[in-house]
N, C-alpha and C. Protein backbone atom coordinates (compact mmCIF):
# COMPACT_ATOMS: atom_id res chain seq x y z
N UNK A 1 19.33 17.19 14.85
CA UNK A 1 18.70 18.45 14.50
C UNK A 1 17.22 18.38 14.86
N UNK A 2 16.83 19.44 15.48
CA UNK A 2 15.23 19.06 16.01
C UNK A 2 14.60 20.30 14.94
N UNK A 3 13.52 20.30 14.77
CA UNK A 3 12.26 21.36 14.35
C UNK A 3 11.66 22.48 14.79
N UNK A 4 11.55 23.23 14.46
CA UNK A 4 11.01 24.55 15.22
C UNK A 4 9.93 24.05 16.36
N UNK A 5 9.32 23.05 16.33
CA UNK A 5 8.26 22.48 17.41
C UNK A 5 9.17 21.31 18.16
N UNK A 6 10.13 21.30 18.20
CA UNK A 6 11.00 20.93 19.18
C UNK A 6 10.89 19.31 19.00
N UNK A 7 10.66 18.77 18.07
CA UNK A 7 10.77 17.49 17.31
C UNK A 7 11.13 16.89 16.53
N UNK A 8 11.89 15.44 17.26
CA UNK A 8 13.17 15.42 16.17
C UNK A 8 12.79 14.95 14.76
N UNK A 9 11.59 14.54 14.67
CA UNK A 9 11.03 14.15 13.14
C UNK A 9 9.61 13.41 13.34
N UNK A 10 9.66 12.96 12.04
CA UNK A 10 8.31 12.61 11.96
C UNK A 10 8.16 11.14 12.49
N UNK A 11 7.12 11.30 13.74
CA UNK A 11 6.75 10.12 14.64
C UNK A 11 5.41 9.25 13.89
N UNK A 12 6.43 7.89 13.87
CA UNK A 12 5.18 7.43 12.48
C UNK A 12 4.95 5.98 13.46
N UNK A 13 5.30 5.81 14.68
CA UNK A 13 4.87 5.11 15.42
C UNK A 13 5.59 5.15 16.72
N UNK A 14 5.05 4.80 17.98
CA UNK A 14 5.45 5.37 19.35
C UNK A 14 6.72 5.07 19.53
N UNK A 15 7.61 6.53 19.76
CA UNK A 15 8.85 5.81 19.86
C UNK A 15 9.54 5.95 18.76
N UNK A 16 9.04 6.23 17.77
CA UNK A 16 9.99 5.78 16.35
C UNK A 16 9.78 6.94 15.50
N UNK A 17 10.59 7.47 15.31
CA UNK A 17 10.69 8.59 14.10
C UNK A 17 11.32 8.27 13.05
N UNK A 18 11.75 9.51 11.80
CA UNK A 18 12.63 9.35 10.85
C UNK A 18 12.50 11.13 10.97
N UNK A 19 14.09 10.83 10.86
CA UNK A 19 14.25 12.43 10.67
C UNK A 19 14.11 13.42 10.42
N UNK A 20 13.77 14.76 10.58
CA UNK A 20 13.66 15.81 9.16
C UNK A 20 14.36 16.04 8.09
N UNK A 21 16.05 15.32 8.74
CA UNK A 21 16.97 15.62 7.69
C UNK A 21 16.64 14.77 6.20
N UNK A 22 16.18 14.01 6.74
CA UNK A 22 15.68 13.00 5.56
C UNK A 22 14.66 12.83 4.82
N UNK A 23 14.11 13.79 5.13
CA UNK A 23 11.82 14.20 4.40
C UNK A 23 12.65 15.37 3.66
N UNK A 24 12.28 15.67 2.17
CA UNK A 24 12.54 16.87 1.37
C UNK A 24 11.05 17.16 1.08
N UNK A 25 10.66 18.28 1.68
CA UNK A 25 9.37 19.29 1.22
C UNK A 25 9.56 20.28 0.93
N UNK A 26 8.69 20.40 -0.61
CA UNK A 26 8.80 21.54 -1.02
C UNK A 26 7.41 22.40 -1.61
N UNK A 27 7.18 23.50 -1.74
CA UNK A 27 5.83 23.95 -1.84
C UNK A 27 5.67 24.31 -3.62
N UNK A 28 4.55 24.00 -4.19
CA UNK A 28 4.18 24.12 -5.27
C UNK A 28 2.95 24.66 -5.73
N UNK A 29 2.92 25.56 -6.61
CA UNK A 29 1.31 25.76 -7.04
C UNK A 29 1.08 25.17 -7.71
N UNK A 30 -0.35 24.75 -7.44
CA UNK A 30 -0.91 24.05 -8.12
C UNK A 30 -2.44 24.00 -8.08
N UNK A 31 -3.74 23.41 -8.86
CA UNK A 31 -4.73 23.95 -8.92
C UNK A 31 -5.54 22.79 -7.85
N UNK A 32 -6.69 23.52 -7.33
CA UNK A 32 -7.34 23.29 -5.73
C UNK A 32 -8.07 23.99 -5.57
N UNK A 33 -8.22 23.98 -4.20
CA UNK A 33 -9.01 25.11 -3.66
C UNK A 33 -8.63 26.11 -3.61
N UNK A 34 -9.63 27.34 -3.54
CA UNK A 34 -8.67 28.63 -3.50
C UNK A 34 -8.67 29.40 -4.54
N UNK A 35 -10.12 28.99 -5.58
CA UNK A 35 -10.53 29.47 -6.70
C UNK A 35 -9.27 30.40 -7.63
N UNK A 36 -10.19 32.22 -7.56
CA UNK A 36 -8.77 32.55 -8.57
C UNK A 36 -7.37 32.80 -7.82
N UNK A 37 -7.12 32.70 -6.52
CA UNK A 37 -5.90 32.58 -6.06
C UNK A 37 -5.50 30.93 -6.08
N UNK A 38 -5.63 29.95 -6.43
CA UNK A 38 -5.57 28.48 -6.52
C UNK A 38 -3.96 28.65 -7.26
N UNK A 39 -3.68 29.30 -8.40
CA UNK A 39 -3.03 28.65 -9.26
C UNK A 39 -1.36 30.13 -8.91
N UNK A 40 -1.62 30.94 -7.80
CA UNK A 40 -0.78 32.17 -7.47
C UNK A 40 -0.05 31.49 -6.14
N UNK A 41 -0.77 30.83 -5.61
CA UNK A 41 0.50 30.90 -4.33
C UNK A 41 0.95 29.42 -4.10
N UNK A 42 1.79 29.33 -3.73
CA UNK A 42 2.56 27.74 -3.85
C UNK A 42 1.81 27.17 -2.37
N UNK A 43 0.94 26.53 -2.65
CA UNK A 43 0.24 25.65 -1.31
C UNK A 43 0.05 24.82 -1.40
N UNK A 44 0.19 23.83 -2.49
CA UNK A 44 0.62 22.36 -2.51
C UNK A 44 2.09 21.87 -1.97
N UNK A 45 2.26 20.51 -1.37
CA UNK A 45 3.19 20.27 -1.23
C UNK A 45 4.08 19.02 -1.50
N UNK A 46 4.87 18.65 -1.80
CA UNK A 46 5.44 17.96 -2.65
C UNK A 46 6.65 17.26 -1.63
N UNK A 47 6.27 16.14 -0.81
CA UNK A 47 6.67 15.55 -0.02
C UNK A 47 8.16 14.40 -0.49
N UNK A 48 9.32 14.40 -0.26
CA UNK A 48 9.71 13.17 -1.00
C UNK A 48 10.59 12.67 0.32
N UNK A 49 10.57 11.07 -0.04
CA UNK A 49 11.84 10.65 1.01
C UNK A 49 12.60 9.50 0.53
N UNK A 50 13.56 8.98 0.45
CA UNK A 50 14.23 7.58 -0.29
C UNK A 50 14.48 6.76 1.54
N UNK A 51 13.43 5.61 1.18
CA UNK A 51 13.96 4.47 2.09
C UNK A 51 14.57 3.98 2.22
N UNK A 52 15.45 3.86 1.23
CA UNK A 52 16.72 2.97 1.60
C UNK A 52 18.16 4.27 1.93
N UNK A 53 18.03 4.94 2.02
CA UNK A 53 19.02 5.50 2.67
C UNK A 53 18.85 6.19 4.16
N UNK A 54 17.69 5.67 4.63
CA UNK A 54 17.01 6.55 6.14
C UNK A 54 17.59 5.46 7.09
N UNK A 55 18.37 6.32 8.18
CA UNK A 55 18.99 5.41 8.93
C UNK A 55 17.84 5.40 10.48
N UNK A 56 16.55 5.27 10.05
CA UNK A 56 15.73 5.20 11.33
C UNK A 56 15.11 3.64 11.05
N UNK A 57 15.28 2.98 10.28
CA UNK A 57 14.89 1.68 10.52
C UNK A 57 16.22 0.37 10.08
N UNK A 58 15.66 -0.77 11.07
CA UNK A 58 16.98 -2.01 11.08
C UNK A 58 16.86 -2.58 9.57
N UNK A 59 17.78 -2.85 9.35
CA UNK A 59 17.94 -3.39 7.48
C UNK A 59 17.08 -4.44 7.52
N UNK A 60 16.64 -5.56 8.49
CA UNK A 60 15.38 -6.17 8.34
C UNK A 60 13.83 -5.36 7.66
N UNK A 61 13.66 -4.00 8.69
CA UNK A 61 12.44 -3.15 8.23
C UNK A 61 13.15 -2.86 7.07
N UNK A 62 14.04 -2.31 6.57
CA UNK A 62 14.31 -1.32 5.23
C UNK A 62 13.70 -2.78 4.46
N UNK A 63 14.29 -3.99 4.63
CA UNK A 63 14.33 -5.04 3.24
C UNK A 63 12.55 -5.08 3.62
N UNK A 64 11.80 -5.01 4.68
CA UNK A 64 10.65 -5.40 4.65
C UNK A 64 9.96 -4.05 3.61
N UNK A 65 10.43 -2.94 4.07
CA UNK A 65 9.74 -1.74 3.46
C UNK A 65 9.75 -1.49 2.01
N UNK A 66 11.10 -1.76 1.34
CA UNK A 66 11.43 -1.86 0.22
C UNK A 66 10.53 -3.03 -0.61
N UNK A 67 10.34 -4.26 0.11
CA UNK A 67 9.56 -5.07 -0.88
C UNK A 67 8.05 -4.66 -0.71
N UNK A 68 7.61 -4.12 0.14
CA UNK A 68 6.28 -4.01 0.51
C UNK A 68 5.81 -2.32 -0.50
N UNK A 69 6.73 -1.51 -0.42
CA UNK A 69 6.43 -0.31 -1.02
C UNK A 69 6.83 -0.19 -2.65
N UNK A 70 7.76 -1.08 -2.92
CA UNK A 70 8.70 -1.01 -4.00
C UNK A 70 7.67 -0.39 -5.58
N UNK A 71 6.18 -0.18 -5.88
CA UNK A 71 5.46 0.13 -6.66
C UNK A 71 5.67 1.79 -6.50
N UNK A 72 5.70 2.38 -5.10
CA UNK A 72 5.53 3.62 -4.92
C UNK A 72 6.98 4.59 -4.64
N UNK A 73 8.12 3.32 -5.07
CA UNK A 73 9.51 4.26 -5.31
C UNK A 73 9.80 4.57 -6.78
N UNK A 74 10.40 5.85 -6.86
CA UNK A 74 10.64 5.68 -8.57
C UNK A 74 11.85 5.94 -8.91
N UNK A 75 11.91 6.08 -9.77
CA UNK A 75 13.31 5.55 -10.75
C UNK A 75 14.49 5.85 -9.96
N UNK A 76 14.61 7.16 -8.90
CA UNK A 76 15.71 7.36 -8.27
C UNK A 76 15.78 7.00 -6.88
N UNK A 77 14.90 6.16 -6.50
CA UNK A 77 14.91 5.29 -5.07
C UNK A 77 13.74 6.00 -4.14
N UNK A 78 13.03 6.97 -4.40
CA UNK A 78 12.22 8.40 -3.62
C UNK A 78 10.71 8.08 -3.75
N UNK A 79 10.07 8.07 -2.68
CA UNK A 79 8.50 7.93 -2.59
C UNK A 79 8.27 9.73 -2.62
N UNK A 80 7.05 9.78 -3.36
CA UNK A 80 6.68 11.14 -3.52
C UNK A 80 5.42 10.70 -3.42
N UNK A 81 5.11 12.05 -1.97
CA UNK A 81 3.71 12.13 -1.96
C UNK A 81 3.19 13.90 -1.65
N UNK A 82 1.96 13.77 -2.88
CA UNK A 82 1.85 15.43 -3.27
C UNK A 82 0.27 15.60 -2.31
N UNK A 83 0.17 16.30 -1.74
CA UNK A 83 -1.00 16.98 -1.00
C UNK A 83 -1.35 18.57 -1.46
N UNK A 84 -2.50 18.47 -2.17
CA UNK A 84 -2.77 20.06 -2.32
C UNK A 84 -4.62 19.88 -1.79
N UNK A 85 -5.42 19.32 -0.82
CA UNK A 85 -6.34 19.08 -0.89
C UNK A 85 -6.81 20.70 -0.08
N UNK A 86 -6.01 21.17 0.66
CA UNK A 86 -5.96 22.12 1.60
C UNK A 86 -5.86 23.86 0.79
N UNK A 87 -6.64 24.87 1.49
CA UNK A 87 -6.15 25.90 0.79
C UNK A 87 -4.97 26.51 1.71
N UNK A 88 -4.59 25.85 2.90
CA UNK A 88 -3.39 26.04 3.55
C UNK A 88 -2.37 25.02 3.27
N UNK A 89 -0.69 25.84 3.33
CA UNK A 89 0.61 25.12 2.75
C UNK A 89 0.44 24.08 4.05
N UNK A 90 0.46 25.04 5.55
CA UNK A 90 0.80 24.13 6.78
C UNK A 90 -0.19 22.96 6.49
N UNK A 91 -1.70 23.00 6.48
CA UNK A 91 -2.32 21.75 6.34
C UNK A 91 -2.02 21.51 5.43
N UNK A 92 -1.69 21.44 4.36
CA UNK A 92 -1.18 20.41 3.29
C UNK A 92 -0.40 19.51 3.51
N UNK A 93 0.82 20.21 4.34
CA UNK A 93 1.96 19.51 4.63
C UNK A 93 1.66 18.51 6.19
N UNK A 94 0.97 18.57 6.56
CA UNK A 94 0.54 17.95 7.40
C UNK A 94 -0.50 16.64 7.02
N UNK A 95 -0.95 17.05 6.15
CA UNK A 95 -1.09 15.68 5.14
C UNK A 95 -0.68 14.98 4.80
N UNK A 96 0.60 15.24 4.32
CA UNK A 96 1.38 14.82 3.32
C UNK A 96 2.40 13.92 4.63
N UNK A 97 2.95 14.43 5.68
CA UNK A 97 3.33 13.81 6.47
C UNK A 97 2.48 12.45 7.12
N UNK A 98 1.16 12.72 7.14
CA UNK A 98 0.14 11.78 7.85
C UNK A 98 0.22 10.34 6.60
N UNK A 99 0.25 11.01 5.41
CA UNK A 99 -0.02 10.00 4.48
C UNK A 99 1.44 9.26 4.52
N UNK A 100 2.46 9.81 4.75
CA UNK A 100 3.91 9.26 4.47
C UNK A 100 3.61 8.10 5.60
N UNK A 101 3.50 8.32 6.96
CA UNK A 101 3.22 7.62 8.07
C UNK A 101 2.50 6.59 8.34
N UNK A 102 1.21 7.05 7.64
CA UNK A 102 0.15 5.34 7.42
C UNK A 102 0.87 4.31 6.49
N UNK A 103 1.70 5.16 5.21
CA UNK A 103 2.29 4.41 4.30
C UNK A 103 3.35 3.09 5.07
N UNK A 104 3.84 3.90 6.05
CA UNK A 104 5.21 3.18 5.95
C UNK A 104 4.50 2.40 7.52
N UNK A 105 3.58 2.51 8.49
CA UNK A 105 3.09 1.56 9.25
C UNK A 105 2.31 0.31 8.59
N UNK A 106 1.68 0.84 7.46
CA UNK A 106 0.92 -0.38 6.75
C UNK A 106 2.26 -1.58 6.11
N UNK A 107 3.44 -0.58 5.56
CA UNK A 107 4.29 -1.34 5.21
C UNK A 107 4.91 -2.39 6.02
N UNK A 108 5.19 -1.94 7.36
CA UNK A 108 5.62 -2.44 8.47
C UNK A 108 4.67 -3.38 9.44
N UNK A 109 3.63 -3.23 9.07
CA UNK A 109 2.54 -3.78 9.81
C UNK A 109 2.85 -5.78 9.31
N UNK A 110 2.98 -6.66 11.21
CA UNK A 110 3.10 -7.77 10.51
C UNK A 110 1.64 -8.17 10.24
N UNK A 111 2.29 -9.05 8.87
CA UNK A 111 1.13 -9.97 8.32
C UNK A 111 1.14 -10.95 8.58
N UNK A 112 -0.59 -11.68 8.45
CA UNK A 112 -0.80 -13.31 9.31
C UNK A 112 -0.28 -13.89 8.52
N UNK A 113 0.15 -15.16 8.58
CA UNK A 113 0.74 -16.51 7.61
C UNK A 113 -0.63 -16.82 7.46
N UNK A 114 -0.84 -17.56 6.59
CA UNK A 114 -2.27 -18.48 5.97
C UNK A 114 -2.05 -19.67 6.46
N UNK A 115 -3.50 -20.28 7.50
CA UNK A 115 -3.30 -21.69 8.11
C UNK A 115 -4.21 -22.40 7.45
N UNK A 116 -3.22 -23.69 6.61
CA UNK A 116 -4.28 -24.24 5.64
C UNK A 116 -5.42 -25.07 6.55
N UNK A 117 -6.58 -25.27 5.97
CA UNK A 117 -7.22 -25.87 6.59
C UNK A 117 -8.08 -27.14 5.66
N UNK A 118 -8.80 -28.04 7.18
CA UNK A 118 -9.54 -29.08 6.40
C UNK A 118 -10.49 -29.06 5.51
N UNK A 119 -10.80 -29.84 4.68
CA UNK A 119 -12.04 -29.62 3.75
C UNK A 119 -13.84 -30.37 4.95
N UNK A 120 -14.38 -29.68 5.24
CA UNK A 120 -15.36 -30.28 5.89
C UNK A 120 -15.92 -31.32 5.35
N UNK A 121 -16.45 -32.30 6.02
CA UNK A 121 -16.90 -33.71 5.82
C UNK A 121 -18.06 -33.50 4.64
N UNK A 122 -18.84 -32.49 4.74
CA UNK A 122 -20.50 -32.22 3.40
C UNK A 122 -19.02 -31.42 2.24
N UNK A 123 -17.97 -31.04 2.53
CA UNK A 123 -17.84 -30.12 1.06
C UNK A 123 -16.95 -31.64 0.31
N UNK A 124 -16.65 -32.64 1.29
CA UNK A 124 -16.06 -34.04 0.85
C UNK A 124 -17.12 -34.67 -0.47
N UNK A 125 -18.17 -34.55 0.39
CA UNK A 125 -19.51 -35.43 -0.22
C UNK A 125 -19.82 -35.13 -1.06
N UNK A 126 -19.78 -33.71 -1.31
CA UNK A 126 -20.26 -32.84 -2.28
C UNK A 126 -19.48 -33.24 -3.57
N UNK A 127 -18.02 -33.28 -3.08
CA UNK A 127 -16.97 -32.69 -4.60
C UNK A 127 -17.25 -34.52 -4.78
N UNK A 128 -17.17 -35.43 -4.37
CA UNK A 128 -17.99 -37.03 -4.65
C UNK A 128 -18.81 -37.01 -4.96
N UNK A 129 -20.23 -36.75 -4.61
CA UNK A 129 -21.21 -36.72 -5.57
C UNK A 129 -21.13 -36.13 -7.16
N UNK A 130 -20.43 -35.00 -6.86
CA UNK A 130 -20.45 -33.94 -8.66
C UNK A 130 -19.39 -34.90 -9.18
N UNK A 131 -18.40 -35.38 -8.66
CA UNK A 131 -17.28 -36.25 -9.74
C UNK A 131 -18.18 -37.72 -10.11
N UNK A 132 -19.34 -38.14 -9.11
CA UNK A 132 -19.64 -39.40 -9.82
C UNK A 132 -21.07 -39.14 -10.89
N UNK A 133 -21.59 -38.14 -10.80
CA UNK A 133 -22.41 -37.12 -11.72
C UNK A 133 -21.92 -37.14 -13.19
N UNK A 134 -20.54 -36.51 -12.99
CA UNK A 134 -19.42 -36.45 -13.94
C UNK A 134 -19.17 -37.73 -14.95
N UNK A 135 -19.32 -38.51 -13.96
CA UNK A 135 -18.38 -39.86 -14.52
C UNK A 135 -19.97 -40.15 -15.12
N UNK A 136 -20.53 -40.29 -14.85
CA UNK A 136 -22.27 -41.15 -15.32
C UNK A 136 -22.61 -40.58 -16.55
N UNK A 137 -22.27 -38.65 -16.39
CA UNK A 137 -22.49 -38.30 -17.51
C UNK A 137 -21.71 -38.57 -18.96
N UNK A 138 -20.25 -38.78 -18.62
CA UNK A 138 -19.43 -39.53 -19.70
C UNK A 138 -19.70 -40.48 -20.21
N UNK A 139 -19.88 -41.07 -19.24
CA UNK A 139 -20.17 -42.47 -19.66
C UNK A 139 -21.33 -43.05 -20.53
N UNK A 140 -22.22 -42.07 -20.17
CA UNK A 140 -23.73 -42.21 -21.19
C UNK A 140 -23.40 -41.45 -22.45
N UNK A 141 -22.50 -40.57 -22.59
CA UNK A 141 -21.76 -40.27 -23.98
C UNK A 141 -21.23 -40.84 -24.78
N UNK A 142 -20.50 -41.58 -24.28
CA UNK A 142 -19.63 -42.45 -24.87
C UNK A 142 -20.11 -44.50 -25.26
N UNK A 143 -21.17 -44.34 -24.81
CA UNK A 143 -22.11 -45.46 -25.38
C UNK A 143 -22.72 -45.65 -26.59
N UNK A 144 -22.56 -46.93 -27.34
CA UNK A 144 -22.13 -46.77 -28.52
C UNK A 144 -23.98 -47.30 -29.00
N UNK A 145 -24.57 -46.22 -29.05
CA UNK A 145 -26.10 -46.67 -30.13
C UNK A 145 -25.74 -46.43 -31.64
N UNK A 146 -27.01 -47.87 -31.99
CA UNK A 146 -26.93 -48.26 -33.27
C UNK A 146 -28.17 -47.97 -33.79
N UNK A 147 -28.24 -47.30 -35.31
CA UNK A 147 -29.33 -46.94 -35.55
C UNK A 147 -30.09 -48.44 -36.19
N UNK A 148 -31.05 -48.78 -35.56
CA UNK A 148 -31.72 -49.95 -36.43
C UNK A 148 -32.72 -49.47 -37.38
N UNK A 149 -33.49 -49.84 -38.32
CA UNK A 149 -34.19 -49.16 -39.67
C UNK A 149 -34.77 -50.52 -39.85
């Protein structure tokens, strides 16, 4: 099924869509811009989609997306994202699509592994000097003075 702009969905990286059948938008009023008409015409929009049932990514990405997003699904599996920054529905919803898109590239985006590294030769010397600091200072604690009179 393609879109009135002749696209089969939302392109959230080259090459790669997810469907329309699978984005539920719906328009809401709500308060914004647009003073005393703000709260009369439905120009917010109320974006939702469930990742684990979108058949545009390999069950590797879904398991990557699912652990990486899993704060921003709720109770019924559905990321909801609301845009009313706009006093237009179309730019709203064009928001709301842009934000779905960074979401799920940041999700997808690989991350570096951490390469442990050496301790430099002065931060060696250093953590040796403060441990024998350490030890000198105990040690002058624990020395046993006697009061003579």
């Amino acid at each position: 099924m393609e879109a009135p702009d002749q696209t089969r969905g939302l392109n959230w990286r080259v090459g790669r869509w997810i469907p329309w059948t699978e984005i539920e938008i719906s328009q809401q009023t709500r308060g914004g811009p647009g003073g005393q008409h703000a709260n009369r015409s439905a120009t917010a929009i109320d974006l939702r989609w469930t990742p684990s049932a979108s058949h545009a990514f390999s069950p590797d990405e879904q398991e990557q997306l699912a652990a990486r997003i899993a704060p921003r699904i709720d109770g019924h599996g559905k990321i909801r994202i609301l845009a009313s920054e706009e006093r237009s529905a179309a730019r709203n919803r064009d928001i709301a699509l842009q934000r779905l898109a960074e979401l799920i590239r940041e999700a997808l985006k690989p991350r570096r592994s951490r390469r442990a590294t050496q301790p430099t030769r002065n931060s060696q010397e250093k953590r040796l000097v403060n441990k024998k600091n350490r030890s000198r200072r105990k040690q002058e604690r624990s020395r046993d003075f006697t009061d003579e009179v």
